[in-house]
PDB file of N, CA and C in Angstrom:
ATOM      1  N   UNK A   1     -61.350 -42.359-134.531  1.00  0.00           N
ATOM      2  CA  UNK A   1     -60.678 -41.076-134.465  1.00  0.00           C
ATOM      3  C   UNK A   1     -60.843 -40.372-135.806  1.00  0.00           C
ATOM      4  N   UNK A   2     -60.891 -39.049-135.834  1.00  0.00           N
ATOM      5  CA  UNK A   2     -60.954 -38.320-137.274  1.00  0.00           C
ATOM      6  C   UNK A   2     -60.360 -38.424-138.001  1.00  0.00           C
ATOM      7  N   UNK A   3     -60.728 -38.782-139.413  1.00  0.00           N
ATOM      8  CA  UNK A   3     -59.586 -38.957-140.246  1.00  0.00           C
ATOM      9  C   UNK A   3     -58.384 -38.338-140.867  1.00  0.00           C
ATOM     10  N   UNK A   4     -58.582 -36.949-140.410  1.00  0.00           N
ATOM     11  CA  UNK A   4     -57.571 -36.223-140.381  1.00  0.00           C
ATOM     12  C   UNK A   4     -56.367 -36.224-139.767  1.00  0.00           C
ATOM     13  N   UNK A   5     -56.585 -37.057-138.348  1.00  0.00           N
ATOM     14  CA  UNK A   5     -55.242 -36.988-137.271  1.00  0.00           C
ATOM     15  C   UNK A   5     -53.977 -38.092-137.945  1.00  0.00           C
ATOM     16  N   UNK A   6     -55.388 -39.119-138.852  1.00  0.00           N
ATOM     17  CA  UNK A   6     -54.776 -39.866-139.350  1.00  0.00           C
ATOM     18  C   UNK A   6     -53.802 -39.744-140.379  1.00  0.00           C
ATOM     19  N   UNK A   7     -54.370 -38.675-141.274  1.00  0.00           N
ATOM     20  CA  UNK A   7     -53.695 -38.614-142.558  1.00  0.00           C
ATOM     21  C   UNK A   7     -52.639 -37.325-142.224  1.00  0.00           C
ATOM     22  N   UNK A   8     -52.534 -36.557-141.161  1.00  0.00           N
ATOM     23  CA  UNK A   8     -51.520 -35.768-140.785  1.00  0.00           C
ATOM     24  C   UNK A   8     -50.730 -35.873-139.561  1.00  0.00           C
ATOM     25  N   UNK A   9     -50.847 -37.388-139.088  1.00  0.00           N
ATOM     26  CA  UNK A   9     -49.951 -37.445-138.042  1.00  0.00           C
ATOM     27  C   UNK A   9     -48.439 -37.567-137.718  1.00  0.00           C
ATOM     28  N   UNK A  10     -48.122 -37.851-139.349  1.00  0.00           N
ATOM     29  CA  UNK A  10     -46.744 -37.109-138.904  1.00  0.00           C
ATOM     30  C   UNK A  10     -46.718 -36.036-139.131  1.00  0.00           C
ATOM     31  N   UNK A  11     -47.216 -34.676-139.389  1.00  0.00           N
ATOM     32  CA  UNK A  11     -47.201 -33.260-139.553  1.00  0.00           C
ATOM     33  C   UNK A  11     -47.319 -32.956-137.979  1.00  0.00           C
ATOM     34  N   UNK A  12     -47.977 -33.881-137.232  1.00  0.00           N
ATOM     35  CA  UNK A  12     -48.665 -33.199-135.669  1.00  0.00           C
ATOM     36  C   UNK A  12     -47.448 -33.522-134.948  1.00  0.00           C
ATOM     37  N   UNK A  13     -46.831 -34.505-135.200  1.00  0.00           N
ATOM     38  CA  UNK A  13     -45.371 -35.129-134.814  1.00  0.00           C
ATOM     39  C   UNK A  13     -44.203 -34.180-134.794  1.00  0.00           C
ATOM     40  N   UNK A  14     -44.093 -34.078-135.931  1.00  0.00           N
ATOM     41  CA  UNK A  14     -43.202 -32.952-136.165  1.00  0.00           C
ATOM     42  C   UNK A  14     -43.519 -31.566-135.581  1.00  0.00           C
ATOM     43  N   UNK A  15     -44.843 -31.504-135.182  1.00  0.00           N
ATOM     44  CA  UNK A  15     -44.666 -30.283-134.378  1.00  0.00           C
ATOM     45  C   UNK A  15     -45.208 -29.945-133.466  1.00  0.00           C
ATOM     46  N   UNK A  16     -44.912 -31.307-132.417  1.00  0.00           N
ATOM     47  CA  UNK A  16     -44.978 -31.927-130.843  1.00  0.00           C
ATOM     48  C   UNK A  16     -43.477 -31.173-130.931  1.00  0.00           C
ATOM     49  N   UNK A  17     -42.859 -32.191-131.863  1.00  0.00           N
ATOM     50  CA  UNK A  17     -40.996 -32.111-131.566  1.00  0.00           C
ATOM     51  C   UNK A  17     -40.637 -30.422-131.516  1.00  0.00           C
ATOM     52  N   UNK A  18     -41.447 -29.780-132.428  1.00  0.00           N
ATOM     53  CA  UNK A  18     -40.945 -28.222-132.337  1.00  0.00           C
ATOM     54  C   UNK A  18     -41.059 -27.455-131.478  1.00  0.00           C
ATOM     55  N   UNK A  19     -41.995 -27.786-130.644  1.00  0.00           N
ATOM     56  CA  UNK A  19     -42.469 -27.117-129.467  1.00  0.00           C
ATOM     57  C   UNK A  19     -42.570 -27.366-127.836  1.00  0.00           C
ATOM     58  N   UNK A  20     -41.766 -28.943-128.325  1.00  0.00           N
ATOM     59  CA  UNK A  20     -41.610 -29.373-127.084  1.00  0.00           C
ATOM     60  C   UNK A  20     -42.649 -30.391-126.217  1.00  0.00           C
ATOM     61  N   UNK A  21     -43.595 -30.403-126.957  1.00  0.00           N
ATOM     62  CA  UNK A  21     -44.399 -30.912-126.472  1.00  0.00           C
ATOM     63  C   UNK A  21     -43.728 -32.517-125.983  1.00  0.00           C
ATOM     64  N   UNK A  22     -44.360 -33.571-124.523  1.00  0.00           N
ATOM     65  CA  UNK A  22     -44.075 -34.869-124.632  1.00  0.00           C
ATOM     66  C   UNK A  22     -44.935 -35.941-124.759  1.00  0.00           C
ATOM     67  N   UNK A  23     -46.063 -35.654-124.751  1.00  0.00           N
ATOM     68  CA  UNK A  23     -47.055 -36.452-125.324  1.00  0.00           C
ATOM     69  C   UNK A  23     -48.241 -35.445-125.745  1.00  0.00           C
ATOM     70  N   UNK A  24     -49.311 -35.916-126.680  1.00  0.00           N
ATOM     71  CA  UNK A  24     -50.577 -35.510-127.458  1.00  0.00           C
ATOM     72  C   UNK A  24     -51.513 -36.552-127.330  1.00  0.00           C
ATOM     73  N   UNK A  25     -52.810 -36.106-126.478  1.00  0.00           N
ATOM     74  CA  UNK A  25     -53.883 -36.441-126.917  1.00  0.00           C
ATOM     75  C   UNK A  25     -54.527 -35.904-127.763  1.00  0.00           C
ATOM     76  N   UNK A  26     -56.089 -36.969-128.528  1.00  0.00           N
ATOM     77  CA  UNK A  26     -57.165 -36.575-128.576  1.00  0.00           C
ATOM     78  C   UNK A  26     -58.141 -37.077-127.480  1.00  0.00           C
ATOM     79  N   UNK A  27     -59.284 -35.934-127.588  1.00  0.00           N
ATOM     80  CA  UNK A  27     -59.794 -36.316-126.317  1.00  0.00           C
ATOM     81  C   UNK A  27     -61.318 -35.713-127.289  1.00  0.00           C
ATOM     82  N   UNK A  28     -62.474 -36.088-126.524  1.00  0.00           N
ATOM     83  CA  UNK A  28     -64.147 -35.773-126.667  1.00  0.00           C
ATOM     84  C   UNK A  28     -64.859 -36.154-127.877  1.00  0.00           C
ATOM     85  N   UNK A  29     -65.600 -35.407-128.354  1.00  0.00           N
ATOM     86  CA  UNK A  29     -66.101 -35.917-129.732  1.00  0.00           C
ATOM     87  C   UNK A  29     -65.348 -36.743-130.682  1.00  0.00           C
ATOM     88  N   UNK A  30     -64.024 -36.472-130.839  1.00  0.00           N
ATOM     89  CA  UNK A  30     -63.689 -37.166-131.794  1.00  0.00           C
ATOM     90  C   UNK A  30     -63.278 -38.526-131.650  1.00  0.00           C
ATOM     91  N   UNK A  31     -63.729 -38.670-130.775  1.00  0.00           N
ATOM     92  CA  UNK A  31     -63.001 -39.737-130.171  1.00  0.00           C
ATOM     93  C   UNK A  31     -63.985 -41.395-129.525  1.00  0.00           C
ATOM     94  N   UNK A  32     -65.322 -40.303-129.269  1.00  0.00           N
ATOM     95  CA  UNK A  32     -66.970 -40.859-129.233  1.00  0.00           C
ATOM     96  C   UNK A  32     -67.316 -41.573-130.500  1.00  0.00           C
ATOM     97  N   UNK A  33     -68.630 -41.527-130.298  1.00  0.00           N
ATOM     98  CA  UNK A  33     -69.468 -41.979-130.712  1.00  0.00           C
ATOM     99  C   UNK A  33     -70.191 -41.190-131.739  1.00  0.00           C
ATOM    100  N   UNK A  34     -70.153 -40.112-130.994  1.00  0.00           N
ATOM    101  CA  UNK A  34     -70.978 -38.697-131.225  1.00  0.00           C
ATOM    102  C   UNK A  34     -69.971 -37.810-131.997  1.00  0.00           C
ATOM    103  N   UNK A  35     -69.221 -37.946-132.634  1.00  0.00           N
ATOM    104  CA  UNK A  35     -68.244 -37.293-133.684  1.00  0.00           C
ATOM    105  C   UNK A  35     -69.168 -36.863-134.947  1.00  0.00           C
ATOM    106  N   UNK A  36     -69.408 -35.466-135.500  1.00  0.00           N
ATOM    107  CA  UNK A  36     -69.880 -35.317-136.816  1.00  0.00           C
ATOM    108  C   UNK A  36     -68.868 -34.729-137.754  1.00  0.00           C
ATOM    109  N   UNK A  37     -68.358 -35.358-138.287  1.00  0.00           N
ATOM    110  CA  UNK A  37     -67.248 -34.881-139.503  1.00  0.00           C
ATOM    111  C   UNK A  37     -67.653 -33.475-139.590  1.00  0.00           C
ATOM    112  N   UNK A  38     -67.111 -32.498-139.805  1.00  0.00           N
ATOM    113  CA  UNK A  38     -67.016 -31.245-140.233  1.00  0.00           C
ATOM    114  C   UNK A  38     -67.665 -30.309-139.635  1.00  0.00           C
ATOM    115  N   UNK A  39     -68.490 -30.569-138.796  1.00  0.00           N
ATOM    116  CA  UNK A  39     -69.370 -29.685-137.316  1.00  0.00           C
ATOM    117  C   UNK A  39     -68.349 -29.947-136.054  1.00  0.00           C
ATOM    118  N   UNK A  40     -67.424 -31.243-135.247  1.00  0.00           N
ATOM    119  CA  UNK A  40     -67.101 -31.314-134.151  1.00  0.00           C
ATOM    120  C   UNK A  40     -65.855 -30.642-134.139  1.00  0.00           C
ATOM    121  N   UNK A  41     -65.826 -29.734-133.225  1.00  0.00           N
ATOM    122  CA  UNK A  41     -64.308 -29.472-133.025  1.00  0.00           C
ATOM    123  C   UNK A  41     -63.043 -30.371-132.643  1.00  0.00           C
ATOM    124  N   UNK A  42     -62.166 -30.566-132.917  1.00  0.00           N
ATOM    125  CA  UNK A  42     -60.820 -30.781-132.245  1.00  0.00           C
ATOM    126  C   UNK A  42     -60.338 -30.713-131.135  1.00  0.00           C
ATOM    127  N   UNK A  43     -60.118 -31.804-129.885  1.00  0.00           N
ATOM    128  CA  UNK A  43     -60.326 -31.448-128.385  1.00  0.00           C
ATOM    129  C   UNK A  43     -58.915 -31.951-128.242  1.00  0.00           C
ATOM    130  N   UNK A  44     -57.602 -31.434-128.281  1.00  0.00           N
ATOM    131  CA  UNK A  44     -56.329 -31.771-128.155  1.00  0.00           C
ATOM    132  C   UNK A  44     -55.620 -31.511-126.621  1.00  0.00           C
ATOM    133  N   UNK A  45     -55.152 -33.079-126.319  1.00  0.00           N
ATOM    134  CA  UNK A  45     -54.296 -32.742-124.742  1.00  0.00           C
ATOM    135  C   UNK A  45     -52.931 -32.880-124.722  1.00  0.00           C
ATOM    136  N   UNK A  46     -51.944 -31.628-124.375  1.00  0.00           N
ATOM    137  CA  UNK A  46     -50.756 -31.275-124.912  1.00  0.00           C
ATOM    138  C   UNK A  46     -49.985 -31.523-123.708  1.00  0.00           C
ATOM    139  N   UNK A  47     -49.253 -32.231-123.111  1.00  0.00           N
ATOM    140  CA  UNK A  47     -47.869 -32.206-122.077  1.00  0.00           C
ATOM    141  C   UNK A  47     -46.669 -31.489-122.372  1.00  0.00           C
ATOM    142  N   UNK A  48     -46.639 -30.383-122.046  1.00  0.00           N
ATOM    143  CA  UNK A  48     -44.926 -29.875-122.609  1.00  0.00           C
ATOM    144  C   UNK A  48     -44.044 -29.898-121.811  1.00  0.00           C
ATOM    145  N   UNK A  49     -44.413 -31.144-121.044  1.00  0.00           N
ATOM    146  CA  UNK A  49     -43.279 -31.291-120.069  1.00  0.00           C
ATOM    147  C   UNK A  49     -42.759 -29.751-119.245  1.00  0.00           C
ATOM    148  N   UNK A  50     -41.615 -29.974-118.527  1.00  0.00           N
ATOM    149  CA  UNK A  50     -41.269 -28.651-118.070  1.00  0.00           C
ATOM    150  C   UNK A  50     -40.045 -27.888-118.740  1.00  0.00           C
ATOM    151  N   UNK A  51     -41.083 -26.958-119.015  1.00  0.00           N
ATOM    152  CA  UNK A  51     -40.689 -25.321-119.794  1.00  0.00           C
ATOM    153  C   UNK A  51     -40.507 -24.039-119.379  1.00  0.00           C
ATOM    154  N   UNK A  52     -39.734 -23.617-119.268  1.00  0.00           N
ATOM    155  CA  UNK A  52     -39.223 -21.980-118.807  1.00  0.00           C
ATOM    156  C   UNK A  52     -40.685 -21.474-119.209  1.00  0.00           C
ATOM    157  N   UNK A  53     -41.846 -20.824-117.805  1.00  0.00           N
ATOM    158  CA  UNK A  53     -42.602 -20.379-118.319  1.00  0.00           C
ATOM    159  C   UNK A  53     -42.925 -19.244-119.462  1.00  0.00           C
ATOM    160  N   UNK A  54     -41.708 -18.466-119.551  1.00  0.00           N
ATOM    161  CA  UNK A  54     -42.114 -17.843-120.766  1.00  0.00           C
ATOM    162  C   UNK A  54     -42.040 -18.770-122.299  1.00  0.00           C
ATOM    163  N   UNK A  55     -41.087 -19.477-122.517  1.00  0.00           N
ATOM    164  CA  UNK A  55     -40.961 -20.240-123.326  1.00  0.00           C
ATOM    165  C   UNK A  55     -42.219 -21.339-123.826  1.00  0.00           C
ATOM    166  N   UNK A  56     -43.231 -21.696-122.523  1.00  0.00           N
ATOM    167  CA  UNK A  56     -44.506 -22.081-122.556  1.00  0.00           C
ATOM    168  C   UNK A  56     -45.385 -21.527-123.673  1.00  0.00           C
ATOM    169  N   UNK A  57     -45.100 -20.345-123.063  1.00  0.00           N
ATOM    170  CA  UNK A  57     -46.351 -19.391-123.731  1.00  0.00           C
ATOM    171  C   UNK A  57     -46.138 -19.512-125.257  1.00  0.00           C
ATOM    172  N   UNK A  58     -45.087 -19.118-125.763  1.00  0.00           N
ATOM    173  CA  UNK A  58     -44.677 -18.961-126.620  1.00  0.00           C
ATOM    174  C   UNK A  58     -44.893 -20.694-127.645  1.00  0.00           C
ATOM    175  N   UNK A  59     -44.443 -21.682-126.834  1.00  0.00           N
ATOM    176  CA  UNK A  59     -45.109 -22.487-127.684  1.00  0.00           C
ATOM    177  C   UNK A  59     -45.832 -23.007-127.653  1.00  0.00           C
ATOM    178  N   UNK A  60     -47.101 -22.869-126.648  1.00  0.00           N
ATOM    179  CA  UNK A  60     -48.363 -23.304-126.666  1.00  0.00           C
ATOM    180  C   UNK A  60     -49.213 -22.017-127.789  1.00  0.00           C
ATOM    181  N   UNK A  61     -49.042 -21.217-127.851  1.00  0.00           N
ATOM    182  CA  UNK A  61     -49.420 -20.342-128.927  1.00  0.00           C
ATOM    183  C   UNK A  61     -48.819 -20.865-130.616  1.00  0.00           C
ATOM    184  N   UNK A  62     -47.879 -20.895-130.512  1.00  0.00           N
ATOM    185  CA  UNK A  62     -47.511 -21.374-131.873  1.00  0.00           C
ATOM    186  C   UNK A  62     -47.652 -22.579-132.277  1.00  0.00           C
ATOM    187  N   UNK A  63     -48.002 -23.581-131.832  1.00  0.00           N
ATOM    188  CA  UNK A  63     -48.399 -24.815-131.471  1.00  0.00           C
ATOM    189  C   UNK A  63     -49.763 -24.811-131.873  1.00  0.00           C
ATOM    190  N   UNK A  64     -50.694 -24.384-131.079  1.00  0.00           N
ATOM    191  CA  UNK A  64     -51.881 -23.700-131.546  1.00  0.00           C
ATOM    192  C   UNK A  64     -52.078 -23.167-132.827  1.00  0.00           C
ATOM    193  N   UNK A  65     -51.740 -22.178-133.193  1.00  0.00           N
ATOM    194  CA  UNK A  65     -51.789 -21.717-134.550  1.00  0.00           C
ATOM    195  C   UNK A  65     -51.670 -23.182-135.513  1.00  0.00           C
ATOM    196  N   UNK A  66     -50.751 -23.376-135.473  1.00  0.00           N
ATOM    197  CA  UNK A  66     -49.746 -24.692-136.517  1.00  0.00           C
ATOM    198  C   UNK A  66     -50.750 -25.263-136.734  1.00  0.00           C
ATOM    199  N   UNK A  67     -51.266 -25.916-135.570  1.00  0.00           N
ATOM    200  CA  UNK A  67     -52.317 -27.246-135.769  1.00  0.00           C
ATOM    201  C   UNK A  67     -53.817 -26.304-136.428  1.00  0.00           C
ATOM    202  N   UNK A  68     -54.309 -25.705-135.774  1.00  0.00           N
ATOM    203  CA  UNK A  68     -55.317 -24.923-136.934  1.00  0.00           C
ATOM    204  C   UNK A  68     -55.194 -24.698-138.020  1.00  0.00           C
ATOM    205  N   UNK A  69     -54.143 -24.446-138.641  1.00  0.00           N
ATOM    206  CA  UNK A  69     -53.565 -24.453-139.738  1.00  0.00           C
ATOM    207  C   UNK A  69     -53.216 -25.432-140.873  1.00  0.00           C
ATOM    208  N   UNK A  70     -52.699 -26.856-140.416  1.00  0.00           N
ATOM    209  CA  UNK A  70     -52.228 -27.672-140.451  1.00  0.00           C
ATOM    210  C   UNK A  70     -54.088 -28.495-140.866  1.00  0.00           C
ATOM    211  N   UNK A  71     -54.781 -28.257-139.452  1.00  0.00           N
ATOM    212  CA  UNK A  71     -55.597 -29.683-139.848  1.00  0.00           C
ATOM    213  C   UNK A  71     -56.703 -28.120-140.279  1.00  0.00           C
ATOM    214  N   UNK A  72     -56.793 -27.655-140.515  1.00  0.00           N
ATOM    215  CA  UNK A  72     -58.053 -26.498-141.547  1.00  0.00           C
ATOM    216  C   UNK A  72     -59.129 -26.801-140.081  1.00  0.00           C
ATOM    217  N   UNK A  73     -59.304 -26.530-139.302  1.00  0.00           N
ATOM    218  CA  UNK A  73     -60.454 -26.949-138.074  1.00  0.00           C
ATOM    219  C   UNK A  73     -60.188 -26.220-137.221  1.00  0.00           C
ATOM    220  N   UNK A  74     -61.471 -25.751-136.343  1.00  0.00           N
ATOM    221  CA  UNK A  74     -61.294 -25.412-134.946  1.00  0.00           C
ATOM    222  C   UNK A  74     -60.776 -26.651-134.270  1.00  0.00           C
ATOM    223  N   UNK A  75     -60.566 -25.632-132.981  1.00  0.00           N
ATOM    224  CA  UNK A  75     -59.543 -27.114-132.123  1.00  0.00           C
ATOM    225  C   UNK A  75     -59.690 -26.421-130.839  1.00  0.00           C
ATOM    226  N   UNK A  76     -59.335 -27.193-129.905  1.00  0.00           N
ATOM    227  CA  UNK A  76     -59.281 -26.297-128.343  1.00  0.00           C
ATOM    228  C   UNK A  76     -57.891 -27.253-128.209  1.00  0.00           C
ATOM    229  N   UNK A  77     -56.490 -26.629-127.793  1.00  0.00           N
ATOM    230  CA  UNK A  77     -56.069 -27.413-127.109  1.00  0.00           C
ATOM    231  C   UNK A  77     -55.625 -26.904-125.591  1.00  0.00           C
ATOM    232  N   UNK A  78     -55.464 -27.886-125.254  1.00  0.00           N
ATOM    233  CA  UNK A  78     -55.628 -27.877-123.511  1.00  0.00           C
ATOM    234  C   UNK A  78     -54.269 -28.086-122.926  1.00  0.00           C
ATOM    235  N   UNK A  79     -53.943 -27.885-122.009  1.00  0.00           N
ATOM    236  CA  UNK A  79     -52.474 -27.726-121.176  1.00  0.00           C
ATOM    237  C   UNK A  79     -52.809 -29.551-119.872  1.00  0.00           C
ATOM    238  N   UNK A  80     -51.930 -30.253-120.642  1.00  0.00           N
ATOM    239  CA  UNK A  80     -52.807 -31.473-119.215  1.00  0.00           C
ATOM    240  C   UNK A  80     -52.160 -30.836-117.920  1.00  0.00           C
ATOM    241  N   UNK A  81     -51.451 -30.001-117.502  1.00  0.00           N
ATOM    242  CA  UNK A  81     -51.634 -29.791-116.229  1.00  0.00           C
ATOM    243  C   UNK A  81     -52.481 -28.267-116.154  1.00  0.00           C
ATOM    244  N   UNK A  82     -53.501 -27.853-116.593  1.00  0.00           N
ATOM    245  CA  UNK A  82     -54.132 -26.596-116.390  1.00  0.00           C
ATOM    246  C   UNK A  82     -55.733 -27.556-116.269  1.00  0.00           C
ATOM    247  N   UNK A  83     -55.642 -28.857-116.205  1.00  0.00           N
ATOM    248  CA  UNK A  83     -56.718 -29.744-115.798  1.00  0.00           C
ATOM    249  C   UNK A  83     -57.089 -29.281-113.987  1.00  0.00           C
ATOM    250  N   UNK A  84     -57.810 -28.709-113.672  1.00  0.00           N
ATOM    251  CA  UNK A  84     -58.041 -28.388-112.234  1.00  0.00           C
ATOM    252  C   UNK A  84     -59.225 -29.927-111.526  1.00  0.00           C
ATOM    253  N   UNK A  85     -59.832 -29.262-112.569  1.00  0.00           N
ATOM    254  CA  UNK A  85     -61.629 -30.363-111.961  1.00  0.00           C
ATOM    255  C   UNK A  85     -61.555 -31.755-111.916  1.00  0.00           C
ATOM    256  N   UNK A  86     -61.817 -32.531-111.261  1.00  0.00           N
ATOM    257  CA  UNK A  86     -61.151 -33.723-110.926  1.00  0.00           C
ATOM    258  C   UNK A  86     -62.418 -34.614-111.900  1.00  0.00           C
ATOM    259  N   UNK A  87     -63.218 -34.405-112.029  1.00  0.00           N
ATOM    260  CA  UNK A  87     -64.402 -34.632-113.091  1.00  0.00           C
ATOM    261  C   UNK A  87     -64.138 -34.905-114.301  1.00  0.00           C
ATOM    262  N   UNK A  88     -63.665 -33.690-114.745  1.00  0.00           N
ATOM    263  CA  UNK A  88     -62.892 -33.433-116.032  1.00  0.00           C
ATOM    264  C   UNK A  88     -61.862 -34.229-116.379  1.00  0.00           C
ATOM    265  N   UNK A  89     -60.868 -34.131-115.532  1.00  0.00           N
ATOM    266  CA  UNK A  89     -59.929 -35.108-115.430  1.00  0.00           C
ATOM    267  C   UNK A  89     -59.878 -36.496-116.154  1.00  0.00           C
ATOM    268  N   UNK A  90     -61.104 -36.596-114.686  1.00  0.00           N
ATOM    269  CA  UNK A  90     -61.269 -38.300-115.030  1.00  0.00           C
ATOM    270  C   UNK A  90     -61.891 -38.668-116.712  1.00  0.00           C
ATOM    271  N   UNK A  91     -62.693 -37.682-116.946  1.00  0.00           N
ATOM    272  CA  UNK A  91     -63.438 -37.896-118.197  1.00  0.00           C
ATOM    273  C   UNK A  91     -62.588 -37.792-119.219  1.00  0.00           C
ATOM    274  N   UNK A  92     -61.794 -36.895-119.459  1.00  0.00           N
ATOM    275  CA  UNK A  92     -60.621 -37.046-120.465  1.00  0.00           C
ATOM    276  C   UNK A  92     -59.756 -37.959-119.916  1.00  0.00           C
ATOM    277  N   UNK A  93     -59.642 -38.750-119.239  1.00  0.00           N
ATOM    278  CA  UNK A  93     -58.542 -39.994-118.875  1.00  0.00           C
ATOM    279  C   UNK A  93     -59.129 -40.732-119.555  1.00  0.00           C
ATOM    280  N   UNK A  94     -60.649 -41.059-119.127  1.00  0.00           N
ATOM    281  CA  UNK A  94     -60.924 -42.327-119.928  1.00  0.00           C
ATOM    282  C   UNK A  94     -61.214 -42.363-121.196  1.00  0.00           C
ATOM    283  N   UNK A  95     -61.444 -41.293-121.927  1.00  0.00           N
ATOM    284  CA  UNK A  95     -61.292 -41.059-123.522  1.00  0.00           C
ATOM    285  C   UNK A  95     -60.234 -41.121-124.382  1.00  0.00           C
ATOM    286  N   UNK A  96     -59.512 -40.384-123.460  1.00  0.00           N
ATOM    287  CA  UNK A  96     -58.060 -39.934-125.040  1.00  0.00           C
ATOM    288  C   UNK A  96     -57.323 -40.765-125.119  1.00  0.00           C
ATOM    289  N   UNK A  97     -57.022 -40.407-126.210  1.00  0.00           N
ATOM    290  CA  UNK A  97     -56.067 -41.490-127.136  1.00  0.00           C
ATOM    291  C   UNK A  97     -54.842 -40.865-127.876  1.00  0.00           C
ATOM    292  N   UNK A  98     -53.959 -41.884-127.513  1.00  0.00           N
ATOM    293  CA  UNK A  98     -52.717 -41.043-127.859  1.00  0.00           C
ATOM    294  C   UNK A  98     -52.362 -40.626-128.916  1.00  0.00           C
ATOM    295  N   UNK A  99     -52.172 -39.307-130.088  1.00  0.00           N
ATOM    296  CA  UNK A  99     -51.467 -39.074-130.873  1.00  0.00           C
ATOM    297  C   UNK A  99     -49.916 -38.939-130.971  1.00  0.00           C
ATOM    298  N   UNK A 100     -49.293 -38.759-130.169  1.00  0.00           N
ATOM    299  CA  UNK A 100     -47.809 -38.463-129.906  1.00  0.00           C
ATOM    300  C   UNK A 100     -46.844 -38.619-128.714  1.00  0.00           C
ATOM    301  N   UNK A 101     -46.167 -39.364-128.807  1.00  0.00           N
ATOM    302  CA  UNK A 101     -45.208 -39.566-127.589  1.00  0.00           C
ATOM    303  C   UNK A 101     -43.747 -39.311-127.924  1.00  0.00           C
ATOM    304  N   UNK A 102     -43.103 -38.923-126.860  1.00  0.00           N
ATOM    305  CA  UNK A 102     -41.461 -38.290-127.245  1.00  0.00           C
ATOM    306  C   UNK A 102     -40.789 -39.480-126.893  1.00  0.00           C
TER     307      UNK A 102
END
């Protein structure tokens, strides 16, 4: 895993807890084989449990920001239930690895 998740995982912790989030993956490159330090993006899978959809928005955006911020990197993070493709799915099941649990 990147060494970054490592050296800021309680920063990512602390702001799972702010936003509600109930668990954090990493998921894809960083997580491979095929990881290049400072070229791969950040492939993050976020559960925020259930949230007053406006309240969602609001902290999947700020959440977002934080962690760009926080780890200096692009990042994609992903909603695990906005997972549609059952492909996809499966492929981030068998990759990610947990950063955060409530």
């Amino acid at each position: 895993m990147v060494e970054i998740l490592h050296e800021k995982r309680e920063a990512i912790a602390a702001l799972c807890r702010k936003y509600g989030v109930v668990r954090m993956d990493v998921f894809g490159s960083a997580v491979r084989d095929d990881d290049r330090s400072g070229e791969s993006d950040l492939d993050l899978l976020a559960d925020f449990g259930d949230q007053d959809p406006l309240q969602l928005i609001d902290a999947y955006f700020g959440l977002l920001d934080e962690l760009r911020a926080l780890l200096d990197t692009d990042g994609d993070l992903v909603m695990s239930d906005a997972i549609k493709n059952r492909y996809i799915r499966a492929e981030i099941e068998r990759t990610k690895q947990m950063l955060y649990a409530a």
